[in-house]
N, C-alpha and C. Protein backbone atom coordinates (compact mmCIF):
# COMPACT_ATOMS: atom_id res chain seq x y z
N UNK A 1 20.14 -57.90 -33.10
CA UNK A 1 19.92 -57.67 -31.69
C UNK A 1 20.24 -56.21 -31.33
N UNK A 2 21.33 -55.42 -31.72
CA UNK A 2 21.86 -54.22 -31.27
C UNK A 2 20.54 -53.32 -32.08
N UNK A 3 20.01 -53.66 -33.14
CA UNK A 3 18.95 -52.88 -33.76
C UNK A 3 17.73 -52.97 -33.06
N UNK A 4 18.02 -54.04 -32.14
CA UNK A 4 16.31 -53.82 -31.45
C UNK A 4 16.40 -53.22 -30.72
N UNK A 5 17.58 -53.19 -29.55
CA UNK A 5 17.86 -52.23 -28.73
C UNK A 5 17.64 -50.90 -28.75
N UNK A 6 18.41 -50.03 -30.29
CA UNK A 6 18.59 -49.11 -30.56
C UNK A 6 16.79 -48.87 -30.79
N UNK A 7 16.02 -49.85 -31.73
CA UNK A 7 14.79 -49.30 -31.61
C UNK A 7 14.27 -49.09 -30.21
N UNK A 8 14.41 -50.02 -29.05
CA UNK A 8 13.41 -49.44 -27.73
C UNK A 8 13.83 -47.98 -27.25
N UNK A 9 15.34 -48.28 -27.36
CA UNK A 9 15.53 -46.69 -26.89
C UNK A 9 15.06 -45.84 -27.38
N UNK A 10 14.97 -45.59 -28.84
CA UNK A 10 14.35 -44.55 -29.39
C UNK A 10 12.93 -44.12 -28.93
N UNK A 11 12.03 -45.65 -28.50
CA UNK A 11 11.12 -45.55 -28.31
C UNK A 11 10.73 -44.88 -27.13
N UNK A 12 11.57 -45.35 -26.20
CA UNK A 12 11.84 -45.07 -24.46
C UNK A 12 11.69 -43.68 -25.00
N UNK A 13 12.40 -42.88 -25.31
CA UNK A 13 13.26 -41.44 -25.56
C UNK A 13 11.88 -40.68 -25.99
N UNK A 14 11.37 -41.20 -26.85
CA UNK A 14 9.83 -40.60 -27.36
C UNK A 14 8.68 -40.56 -26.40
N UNK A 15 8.68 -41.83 -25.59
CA UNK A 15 7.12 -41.36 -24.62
C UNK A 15 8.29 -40.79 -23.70
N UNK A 16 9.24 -40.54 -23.16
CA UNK A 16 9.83 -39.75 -21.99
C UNK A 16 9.43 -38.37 -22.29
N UNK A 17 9.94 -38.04 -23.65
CA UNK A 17 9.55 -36.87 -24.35
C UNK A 17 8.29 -36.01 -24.71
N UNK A 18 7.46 -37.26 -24.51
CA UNK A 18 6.01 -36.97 -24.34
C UNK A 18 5.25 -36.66 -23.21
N UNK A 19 5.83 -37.19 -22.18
CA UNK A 19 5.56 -36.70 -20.80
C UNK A 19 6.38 -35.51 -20.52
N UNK A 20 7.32 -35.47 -20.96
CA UNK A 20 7.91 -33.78 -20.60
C UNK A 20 6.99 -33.26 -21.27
N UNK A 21 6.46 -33.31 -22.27
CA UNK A 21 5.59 -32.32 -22.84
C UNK A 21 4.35 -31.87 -22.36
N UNK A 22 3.75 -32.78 -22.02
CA UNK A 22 2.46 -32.90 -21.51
C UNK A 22 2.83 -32.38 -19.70
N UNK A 23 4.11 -32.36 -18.83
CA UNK A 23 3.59 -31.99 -17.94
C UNK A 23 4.11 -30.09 -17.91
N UNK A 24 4.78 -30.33 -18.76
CA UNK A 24 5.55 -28.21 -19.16
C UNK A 24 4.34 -28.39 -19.83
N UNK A 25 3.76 -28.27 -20.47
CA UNK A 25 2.05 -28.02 -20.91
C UNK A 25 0.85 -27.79 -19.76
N UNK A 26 0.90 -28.78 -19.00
CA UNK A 26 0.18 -28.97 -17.76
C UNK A 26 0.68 -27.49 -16.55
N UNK A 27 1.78 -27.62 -16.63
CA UNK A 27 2.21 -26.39 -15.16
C UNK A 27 2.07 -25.50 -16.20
N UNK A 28 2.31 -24.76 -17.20
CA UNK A 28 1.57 -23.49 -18.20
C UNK A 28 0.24 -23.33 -18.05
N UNK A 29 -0.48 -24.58 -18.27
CA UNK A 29 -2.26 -24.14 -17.70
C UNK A 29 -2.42 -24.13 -16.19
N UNK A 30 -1.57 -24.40 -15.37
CA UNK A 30 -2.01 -24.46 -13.80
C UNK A 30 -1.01 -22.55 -13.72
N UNK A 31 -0.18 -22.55 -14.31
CA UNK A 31 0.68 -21.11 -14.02
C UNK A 31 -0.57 -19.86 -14.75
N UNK A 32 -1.14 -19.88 -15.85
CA UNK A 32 -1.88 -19.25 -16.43
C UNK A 32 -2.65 -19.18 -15.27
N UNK A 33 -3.67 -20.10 -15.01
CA UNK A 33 -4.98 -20.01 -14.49
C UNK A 33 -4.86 -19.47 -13.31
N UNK A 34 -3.95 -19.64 -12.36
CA UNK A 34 -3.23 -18.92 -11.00
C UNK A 34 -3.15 -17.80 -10.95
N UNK A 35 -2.50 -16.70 -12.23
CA UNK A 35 -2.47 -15.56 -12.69
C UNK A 35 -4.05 -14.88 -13.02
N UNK A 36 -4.97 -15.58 -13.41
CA UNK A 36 -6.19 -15.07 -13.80
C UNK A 36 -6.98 -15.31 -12.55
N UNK A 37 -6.79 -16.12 -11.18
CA UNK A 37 -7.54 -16.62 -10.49
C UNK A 37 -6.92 -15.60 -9.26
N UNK A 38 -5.49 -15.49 -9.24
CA UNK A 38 -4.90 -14.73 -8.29
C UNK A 38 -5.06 -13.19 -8.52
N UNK A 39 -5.23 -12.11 -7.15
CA UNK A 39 -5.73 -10.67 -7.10
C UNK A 39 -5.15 -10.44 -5.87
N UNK A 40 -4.29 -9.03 -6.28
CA UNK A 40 -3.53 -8.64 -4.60
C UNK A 40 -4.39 -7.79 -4.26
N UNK A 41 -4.32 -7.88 -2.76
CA UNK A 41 -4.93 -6.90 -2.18
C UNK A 41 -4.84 -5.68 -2.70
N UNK A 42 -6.32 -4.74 -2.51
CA UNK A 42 -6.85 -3.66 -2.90
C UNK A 42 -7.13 -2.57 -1.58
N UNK A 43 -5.81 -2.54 -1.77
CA UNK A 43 -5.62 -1.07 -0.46
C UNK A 43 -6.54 0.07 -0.11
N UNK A 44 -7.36 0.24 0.38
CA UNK A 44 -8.38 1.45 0.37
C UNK A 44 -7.94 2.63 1.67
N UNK A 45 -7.51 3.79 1.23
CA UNK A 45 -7.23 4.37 2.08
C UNK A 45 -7.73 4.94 3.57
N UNK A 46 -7.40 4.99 4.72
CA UNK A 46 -8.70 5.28 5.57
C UNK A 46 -9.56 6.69 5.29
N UNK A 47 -9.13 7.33 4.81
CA UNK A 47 -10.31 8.64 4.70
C UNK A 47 -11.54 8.09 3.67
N UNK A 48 -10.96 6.74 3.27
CA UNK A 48 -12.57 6.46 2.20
C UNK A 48 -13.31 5.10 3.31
N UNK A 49 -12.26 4.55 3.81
CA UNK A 49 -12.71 3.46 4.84
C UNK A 49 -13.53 4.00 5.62
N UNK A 50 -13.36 5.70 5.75
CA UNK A 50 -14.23 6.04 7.10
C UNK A 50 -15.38 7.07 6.81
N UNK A 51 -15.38 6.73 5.35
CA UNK A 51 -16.38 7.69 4.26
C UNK A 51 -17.59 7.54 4.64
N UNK A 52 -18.73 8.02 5.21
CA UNK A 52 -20.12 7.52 4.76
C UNK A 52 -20.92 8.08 3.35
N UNK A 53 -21.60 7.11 3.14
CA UNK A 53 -22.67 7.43 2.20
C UNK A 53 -23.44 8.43 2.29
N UNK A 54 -23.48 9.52 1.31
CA UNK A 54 -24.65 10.47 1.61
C UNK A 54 -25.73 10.24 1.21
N UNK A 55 -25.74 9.32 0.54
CA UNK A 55 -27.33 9.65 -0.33
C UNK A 55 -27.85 7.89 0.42
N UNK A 56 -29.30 8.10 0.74
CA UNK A 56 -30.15 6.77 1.10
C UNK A 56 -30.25 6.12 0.05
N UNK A 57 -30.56 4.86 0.71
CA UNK A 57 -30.87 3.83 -0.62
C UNK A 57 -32.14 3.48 -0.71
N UNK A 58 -32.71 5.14 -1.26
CA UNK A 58 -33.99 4.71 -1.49
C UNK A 58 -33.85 4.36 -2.95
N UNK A 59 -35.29 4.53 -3.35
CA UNK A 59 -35.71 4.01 -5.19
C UNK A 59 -34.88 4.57 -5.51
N UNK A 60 -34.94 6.38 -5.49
CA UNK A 60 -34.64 6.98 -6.81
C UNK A 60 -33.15 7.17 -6.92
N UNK A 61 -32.09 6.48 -5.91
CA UNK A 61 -30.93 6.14 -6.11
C UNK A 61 -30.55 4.99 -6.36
N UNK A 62 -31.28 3.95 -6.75
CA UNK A 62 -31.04 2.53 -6.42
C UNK A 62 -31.50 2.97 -8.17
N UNK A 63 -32.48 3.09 -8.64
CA UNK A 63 -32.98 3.50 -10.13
C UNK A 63 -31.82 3.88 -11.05
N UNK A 64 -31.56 5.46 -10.59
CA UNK A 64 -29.54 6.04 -10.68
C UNK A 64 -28.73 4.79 -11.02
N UNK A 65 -28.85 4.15 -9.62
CA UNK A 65 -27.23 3.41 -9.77
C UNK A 65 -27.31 2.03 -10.81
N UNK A 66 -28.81 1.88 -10.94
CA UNK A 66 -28.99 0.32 -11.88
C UNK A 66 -28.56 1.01 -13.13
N UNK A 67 -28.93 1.85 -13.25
CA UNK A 67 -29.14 2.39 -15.28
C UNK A 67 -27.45 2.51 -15.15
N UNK A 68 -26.75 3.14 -13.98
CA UNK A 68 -25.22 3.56 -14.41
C UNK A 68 -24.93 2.31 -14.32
N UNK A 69 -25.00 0.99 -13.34
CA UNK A 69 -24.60 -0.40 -13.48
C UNK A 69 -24.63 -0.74 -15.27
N UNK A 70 -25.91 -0.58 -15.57
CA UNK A 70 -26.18 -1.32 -16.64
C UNK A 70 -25.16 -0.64 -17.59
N UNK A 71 -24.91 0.84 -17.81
CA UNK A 71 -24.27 1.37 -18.68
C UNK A 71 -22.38 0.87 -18.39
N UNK A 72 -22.48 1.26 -17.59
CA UNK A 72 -20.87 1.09 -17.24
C UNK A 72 -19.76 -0.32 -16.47
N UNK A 73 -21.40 -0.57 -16.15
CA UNK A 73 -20.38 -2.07 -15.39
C UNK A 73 -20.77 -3.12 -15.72
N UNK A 74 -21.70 -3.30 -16.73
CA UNK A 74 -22.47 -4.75 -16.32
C UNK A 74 -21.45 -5.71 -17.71
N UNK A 75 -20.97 -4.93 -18.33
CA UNK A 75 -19.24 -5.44 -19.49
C UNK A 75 -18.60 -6.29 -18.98
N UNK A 76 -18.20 -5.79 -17.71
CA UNK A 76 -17.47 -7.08 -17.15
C UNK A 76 -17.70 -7.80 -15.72
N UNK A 77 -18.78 -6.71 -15.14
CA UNK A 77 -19.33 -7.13 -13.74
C UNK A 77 -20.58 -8.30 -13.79
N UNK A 78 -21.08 -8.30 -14.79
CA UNK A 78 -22.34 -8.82 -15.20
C UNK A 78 -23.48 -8.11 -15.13
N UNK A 79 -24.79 -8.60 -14.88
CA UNK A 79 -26.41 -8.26 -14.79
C UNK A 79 -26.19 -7.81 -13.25
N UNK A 80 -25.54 -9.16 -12.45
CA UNK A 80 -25.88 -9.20 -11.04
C UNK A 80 -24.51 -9.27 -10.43
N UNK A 81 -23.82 -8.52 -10.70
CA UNK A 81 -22.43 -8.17 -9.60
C UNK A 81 -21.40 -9.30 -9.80
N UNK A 82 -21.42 -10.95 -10.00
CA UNK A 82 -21.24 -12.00 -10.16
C UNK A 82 -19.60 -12.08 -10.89
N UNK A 83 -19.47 -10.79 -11.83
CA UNK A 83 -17.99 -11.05 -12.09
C UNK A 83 -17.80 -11.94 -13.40
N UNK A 84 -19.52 -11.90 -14.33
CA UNK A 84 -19.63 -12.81 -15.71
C UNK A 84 -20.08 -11.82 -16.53
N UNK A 85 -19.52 -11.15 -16.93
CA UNK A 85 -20.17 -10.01 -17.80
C UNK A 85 -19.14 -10.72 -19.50
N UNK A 86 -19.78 -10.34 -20.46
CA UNK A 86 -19.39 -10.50 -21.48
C UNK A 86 -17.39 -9.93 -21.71
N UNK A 87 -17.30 -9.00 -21.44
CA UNK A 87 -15.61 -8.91 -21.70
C UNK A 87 -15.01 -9.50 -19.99
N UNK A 88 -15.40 -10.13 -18.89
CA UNK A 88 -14.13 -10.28 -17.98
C UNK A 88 -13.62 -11.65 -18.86
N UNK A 89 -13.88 -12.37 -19.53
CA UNK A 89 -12.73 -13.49 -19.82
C UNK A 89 -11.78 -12.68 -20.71
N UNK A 90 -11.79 -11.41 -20.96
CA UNK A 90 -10.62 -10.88 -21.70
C UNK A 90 -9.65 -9.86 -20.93
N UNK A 91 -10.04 -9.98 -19.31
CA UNK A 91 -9.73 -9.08 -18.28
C UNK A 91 -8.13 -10.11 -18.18
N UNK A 92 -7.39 -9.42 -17.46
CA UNK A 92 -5.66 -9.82 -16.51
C UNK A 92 -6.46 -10.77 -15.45
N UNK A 93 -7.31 -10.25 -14.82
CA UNK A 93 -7.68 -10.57 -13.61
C UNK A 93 -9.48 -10.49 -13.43
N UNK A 94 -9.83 -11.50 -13.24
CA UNK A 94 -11.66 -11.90 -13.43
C UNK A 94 -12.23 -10.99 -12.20
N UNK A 95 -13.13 -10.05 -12.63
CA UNK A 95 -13.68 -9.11 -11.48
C UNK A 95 -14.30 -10.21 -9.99
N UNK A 96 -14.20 -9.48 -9.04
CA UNK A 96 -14.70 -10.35 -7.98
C UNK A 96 -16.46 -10.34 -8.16
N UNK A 97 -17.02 -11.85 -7.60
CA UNK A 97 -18.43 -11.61 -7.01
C UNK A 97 -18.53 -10.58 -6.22
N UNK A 98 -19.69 -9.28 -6.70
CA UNK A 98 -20.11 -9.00 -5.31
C UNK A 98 -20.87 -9.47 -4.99
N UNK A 99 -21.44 -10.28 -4.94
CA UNK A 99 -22.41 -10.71 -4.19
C UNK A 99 -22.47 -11.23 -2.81
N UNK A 100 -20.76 -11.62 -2.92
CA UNK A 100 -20.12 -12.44 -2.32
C UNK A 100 -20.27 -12.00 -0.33
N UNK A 101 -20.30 -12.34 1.17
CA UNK A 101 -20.24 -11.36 1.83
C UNK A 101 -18.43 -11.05 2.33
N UNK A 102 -17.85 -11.59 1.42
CA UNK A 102 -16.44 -10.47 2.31
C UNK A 102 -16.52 -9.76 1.51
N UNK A 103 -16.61 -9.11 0.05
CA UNK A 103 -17.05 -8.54 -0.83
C UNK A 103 -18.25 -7.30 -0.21
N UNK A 104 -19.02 -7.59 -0.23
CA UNK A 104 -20.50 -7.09 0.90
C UNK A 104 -19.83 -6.48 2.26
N UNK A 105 -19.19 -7.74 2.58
CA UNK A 105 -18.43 -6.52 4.35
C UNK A 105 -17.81 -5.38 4.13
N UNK A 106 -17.25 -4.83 3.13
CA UNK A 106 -16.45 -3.75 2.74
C UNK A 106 -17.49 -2.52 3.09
N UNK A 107 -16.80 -1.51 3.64
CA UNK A 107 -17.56 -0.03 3.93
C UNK A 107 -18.20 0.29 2.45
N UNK A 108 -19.00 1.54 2.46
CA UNK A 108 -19.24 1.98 1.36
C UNK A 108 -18.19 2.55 0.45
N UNK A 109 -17.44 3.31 1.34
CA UNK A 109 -16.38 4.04 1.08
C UNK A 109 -15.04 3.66 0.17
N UNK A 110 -15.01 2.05 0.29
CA UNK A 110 -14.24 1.28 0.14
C UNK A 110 -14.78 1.23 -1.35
N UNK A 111 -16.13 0.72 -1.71
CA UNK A 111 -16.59 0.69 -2.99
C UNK A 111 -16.34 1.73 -3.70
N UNK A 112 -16.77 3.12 -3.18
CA UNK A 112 -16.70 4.59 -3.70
C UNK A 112 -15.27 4.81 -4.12
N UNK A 113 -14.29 4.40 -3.34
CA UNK A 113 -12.66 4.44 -3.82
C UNK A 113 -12.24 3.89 -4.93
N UNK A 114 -12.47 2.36 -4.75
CA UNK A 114 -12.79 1.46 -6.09
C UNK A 114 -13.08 1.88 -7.01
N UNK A 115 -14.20 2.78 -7.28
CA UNK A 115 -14.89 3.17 -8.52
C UNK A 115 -14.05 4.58 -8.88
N UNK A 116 -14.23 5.47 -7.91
CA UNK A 116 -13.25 6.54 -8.40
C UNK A 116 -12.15 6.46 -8.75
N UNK A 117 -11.23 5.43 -8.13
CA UNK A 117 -9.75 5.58 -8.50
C UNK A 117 -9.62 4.21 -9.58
N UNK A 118 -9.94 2.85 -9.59
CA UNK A 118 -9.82 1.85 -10.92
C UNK A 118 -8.33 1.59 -10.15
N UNK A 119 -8.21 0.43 -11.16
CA UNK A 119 -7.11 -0.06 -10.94
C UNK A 119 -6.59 -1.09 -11.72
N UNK A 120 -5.44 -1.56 -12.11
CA UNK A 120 -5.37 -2.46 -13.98
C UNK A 120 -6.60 -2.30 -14.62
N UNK A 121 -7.14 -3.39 -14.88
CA UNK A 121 -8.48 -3.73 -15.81
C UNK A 121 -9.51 -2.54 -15.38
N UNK A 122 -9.70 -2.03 -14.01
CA UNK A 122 -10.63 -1.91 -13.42
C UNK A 122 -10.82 -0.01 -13.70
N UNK A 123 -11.40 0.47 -14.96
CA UNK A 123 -11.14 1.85 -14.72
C UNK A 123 -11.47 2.87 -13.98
N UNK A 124 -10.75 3.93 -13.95
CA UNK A 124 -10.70 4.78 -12.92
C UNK A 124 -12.49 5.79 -13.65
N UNK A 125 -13.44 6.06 -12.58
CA UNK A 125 -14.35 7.15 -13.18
C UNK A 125 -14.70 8.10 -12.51
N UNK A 126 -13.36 9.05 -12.17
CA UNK A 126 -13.63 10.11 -12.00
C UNK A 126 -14.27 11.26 -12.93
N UNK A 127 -13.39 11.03 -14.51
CA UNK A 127 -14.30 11.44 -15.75
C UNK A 127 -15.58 10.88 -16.57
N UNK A 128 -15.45 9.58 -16.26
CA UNK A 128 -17.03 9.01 -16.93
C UNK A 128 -18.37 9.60 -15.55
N UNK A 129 -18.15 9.47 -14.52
CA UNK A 129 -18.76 9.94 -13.48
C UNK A 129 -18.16 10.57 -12.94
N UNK A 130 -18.47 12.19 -13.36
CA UNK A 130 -17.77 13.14 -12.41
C UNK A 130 -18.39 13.73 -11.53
N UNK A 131 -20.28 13.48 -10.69
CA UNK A 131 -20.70 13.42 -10.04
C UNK A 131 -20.81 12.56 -9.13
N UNK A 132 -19.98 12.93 -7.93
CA UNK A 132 -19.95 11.88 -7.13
C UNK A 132 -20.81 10.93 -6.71
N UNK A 133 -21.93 11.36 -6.77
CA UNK A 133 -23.63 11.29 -6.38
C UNK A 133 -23.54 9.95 -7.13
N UNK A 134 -23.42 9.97 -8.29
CA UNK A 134 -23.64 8.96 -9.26
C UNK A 134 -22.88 7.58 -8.52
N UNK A 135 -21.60 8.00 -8.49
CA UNK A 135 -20.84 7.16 -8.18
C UNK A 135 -21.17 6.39 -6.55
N UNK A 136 -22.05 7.19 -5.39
CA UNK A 136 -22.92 7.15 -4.33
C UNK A 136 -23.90 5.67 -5.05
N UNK A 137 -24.81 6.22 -6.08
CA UNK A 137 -25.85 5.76 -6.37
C UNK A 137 -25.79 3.86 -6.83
N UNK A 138 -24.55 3.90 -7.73
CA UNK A 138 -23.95 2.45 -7.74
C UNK A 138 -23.62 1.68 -6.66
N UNK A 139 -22.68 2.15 -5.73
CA UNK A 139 -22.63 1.93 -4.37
C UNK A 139 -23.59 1.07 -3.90
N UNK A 140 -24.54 2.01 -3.76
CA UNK A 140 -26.31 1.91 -3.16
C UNK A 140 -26.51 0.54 -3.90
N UNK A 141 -26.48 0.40 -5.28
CA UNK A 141 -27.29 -0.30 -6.46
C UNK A 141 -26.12 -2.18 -6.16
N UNK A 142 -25.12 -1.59 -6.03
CA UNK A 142 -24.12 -2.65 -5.75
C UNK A 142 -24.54 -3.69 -4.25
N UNK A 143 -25.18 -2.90 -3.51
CA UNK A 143 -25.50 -3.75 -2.21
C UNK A 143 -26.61 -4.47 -2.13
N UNK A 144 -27.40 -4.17 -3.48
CA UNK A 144 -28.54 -5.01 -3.86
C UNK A 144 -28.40 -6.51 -4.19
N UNK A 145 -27.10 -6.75 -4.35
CA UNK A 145 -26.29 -8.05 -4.91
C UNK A 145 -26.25 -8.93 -3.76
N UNK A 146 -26.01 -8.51 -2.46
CA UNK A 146 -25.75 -9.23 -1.32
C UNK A 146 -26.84 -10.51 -1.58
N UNK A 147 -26.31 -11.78 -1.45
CA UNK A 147 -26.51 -12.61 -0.94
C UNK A 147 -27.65 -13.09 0.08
């Protein structure tokens, strides 16, 4: 009799043990995914908030800003702004949709800051694009995404 006992407990002790496991397993994938899903605000200073665009969005900047999309952003931004590009599942933090419109409501200026200055994952291209123009032209090419 005392041996059967001693067996349930053991047994008790093992699925208890198994549910601790499974739920410290469980809050690790809900703590991970929070971290990859969560993004602090992206401060844009007002002299870029109150930036305008110089260049129109005609063709031959919208042309510009696709070829620099394709070269420089589409890694982790995707084809179409969307935030599925081949390296963001290896990003801290998954690039936003632009497509998106609070994404889209942002000034130009706000984008132009973004791109010039980077930020963690997000690099800075003042040296890959050291023509501002260029960096204008994505802008332009980026609002094509809207929704």
């Amino acid at each position: 009799m005392e041996l059967l006992k001693i067996s349930i407990f053991k047994n008790k002790k093992k699925q208890i043990m198994k549910v601790y496991k499974f739920l410290l397993l469980f809050l690790f994938v809900i703590a991970v995914g929070f971290k990859y899903t969560q993004t602090d605000p992206w401060p844009v200073p007002d002299k870029y908030l109150k930036m305008a665009n110089p260049l129109k969005g005609d063709a031959a900047s919208l042309n510009d800003g696709k070829q620099l999309w394709i070269q420089h952003c589409t890694s982790c931004h995707g084809k179409t702004g969307k935030g599925d590009g081949p390296k963001a599942a290896q990003l801290k933090t998954l690039p936003h949709d632009l497509s998106k419109a609070d994404i889209q409501g942002q000034p130009d200026g706000a984008f132009f800051y973004k791109t010039l200055e980077g930020r963690e994952d997000m690099p800075s291209f003042k040296k890959k694009l050291p023509d501002q123009e260029d960096i204008w032209s994505v802008v332009n090419y980026i609002r094509t995404f809207k929704k």
